[in-house]
Protein backbone atom coordinates (compact mmCIF):
# COMPACT_ATOMS: atom_id res chain seq x y z
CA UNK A 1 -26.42 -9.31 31.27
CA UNK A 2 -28.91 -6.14 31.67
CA UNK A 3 -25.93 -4.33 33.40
CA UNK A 4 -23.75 -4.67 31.28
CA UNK A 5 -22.82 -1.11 29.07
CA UNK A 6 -24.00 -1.14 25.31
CA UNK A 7 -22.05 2.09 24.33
CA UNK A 8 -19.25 0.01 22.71
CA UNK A 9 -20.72 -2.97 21.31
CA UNK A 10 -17.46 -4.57 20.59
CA UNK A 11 -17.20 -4.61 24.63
CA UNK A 12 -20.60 -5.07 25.15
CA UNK A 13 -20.68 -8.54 23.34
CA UNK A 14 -17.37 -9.56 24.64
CA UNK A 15 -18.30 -8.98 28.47
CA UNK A 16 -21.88 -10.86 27.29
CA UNK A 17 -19.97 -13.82 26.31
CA UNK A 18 -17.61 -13.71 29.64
CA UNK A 19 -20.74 -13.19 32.09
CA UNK A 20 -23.02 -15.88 30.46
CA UNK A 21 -20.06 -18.66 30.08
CA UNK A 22 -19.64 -18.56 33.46
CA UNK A 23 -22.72 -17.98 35.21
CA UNK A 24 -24.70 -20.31 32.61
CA UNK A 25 -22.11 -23.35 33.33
CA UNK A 26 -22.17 -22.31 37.09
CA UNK A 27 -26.05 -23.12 36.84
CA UNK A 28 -25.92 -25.95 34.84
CA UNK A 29 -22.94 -27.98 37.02
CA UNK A 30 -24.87 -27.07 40.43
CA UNK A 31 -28.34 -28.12 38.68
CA UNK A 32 -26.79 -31.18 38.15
CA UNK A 33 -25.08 -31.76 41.18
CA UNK A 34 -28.56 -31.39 42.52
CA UNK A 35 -30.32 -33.62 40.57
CA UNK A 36 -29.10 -37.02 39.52
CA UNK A 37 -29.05 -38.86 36.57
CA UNK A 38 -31.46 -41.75 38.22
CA UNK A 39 -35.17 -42.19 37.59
CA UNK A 40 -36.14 -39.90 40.07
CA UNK A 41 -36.79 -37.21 37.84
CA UNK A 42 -39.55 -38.93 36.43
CA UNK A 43 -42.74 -37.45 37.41
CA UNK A 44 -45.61 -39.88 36.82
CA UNK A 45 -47.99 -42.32 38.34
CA UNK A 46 -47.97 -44.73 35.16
CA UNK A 47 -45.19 -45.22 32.67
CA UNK A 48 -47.19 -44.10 29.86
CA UNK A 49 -47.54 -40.53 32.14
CA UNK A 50 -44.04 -40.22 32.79
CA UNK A 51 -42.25 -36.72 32.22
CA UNK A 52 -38.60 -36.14 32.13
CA UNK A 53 -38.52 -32.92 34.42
CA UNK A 54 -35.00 -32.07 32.67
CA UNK A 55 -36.56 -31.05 29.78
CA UNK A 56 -37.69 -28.01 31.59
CA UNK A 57 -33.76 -27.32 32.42
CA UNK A 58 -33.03 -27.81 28.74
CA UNK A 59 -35.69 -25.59 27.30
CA UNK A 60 -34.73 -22.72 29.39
CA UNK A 61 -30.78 -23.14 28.67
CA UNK A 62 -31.76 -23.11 25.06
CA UNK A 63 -33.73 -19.89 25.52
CA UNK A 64 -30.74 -18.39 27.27
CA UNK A 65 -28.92 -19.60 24.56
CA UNK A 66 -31.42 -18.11 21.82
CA UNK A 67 -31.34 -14.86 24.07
CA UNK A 68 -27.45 -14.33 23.29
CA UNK A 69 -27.75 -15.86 19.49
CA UNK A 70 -29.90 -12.08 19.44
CA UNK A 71 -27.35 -10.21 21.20
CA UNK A 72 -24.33 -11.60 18.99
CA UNK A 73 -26.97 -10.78 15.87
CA UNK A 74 -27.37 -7.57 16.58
CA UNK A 75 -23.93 -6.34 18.51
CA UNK A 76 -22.76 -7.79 15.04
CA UNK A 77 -25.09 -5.25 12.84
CA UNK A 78 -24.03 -2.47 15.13
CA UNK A 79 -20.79 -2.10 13.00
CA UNK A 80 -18.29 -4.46 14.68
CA UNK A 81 -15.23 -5.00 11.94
CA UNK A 82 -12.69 -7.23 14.22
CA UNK A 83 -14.55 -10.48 13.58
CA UNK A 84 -11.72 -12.51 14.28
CA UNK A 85 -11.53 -12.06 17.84
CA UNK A 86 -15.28 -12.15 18.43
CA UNK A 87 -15.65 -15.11 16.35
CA UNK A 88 -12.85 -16.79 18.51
CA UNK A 89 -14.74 -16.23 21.77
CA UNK A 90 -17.84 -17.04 20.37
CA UNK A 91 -16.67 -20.09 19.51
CA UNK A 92 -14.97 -21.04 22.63
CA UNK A 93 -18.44 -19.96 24.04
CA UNK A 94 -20.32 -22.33 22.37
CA UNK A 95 -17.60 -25.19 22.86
CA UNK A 96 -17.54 -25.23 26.56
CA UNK A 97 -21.08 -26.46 26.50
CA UNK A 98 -20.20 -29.21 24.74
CA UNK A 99 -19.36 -30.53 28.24
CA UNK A 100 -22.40 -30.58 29.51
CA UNK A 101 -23.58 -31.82 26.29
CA UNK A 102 -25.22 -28.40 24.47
CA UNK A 103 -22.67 -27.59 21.71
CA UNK A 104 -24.46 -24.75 19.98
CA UNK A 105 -21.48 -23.76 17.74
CA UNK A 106 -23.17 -24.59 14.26
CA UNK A 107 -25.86 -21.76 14.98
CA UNK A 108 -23.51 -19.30 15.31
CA UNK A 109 -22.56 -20.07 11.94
CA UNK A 110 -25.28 -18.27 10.06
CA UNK A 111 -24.94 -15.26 12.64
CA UNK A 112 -21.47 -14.71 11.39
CA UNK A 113 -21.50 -15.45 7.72
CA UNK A 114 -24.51 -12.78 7.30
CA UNK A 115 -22.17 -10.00 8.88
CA UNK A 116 -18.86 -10.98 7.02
CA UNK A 117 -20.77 -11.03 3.89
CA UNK A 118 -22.29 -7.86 4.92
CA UNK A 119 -18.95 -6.62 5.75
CA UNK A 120 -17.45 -7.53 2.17
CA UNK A 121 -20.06 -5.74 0.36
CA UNK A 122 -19.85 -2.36 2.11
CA UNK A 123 -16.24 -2.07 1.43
CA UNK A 124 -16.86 -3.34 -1.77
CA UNK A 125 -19.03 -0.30 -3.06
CA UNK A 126 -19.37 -0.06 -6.71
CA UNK A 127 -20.85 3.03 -6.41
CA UNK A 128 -18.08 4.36 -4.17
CA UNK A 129 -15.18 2.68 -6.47
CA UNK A 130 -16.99 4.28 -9.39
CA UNK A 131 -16.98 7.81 -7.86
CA UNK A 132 -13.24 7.59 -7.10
CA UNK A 133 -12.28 6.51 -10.58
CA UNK A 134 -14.44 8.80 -12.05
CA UNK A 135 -12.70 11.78 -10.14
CA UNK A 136 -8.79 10.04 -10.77
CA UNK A 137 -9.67 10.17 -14.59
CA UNK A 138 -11.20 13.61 -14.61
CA UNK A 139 -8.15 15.56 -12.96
CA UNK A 140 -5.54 12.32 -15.41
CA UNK A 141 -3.23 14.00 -17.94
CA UNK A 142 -3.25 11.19 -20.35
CA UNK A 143 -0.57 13.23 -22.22
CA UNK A 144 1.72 12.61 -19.63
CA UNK A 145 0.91 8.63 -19.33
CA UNK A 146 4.14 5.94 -19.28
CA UNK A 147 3.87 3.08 -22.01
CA UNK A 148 2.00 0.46 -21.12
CA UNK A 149 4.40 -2.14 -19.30
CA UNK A 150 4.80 -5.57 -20.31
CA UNK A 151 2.51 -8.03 -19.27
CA UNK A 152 3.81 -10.05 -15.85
CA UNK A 153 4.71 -13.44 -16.76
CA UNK A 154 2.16 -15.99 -16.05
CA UNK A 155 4.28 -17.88 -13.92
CA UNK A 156 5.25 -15.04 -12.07
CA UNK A 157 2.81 -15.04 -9.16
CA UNK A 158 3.32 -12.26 -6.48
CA UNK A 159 1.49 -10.78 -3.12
CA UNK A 160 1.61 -7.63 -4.47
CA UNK A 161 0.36 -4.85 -6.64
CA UNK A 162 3.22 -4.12 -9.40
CA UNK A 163 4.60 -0.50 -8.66
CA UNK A 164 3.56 0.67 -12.34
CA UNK A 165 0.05 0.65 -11.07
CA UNK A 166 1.26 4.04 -9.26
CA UNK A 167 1.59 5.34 -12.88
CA UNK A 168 -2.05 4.81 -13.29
CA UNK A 169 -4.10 6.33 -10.50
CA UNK A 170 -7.84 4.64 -11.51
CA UNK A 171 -6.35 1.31 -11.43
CA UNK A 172 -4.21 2.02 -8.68
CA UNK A 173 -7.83 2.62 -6.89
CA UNK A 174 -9.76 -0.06 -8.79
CA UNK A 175 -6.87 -2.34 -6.72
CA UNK A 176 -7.17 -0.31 -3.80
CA UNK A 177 -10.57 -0.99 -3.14
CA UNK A 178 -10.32 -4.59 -3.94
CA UNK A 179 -7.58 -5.59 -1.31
CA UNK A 180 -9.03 -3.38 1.10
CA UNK A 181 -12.46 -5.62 0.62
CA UNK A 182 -10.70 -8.73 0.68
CA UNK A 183 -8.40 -7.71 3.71
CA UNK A 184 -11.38 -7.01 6.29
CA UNK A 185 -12.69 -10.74 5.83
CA UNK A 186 -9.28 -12.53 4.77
CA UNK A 187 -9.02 -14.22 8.12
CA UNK A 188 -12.44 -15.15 9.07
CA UNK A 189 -14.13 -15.66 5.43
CA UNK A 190 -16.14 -19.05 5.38
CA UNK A 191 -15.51 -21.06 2.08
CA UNK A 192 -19.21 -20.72 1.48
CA UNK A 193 -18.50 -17.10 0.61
CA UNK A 194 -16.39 -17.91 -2.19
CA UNK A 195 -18.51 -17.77 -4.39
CA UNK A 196 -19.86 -14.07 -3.54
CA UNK A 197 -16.56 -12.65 -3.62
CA UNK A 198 -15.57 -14.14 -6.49
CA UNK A 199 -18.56 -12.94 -8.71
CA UNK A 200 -18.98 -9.21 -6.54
CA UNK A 201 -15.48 -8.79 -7.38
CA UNK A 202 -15.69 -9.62 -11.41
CA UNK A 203 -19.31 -7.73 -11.52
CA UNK A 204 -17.47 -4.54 -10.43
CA UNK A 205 -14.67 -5.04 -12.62
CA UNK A 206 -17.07 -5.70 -15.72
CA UNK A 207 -18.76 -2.51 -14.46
CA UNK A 208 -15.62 -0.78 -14.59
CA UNK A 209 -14.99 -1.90 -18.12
């Protein structure tokens, strides 16, 4: 894992993931073709002094495990945006050691819902959304403005922006910057998140307002 380059660290966690999968389930299948299943790996003279020497195996797996948990933490903070693909190998990761019983799938789960929500936010800048309306309405020549149009009907849903938002440049960015937000986590945003996008969106649009 030391060996393997860091420059990218889209590459550098996805040739992590490759190297441990293998090698880790390589040392787990030959530990256990080694050692059975029987009572022999009970060390003890008494019953009462027995100790399962497996639970060595398991606590270092666990710290190997722990050591790539780290890895995908910080690969992740480096600036990765395609989350969907990691997250699919990650997960994959995690799922092949549910066949030798160590499913560690629900702690990646924290991992990755810190860096999509991290992900939202930054391309959900208020700040940044502010500074580009503030500029469209400085350099707007209300004078030349369209009528407003009529209201969509409420039954009327669509996927996309009406074209007479191109008549209004700030909302035309005000949208802009939304979709763009919700784009970068549309496929891989956790239901748990809801709730944050819903209320980081509306907060920016009240601070619009």
């Amino acid at each position: 894992v030391a060996g393997v380059p860091k420059d990218d660290p889209y590459l550098h966690l996805t040739r992590t993931m490759e190297v441990l999968r293998v090698h880790l389930f390589d040392i787990v299948t030959q530990y256990r073709s080694i050692f059975s299943d029987d009572g022999d790996h009970l060390i003890g003279v008494a019953s009462v002094n027995n100790f399962d020497n497996r639970l060595l195996f398991t606590s270092w797996l666990s710290k190997k495990v722990q050591e790539f948990l780290k890895i995908l933490a910080s690969d992740l903070e480096s600036g990765i945006n395609s989350f969907e693909s990691i997250l699919g190998q990650a997960m994959y990761f995690g799922l092949s050691f549910s066949r030798v019983g160590f499913d560690f799938r629900p702690l990646l789960a924290p991992i990755f819902l810190k860096a999509i929500e991290k992900q939202f936010a930054t391309k959900l800048d208020s700040q940044a959304a502010l500074k580009n309306i503030s500029e469209s309405l400085a350099s707007l020549d209300f004078s030349r403005l369209p009528s407003s149009p009529p209201p969509l009907p409420l039954s009327q849903e669509s996927a996309t922006p009406p074209l007479a938002l191109l008549d209004y440049p700030p909302l035309a960015h005000v949208t802009n910057a939304i979709l763009t937000s919700l784009n970068e986590i549309r496929l891989v945003c956790p239901l748990s998140l809801a709730t944050l996008v819903t209320t980081t969106t509306q907060g920016l649009l009240l601070t619009l307002t």
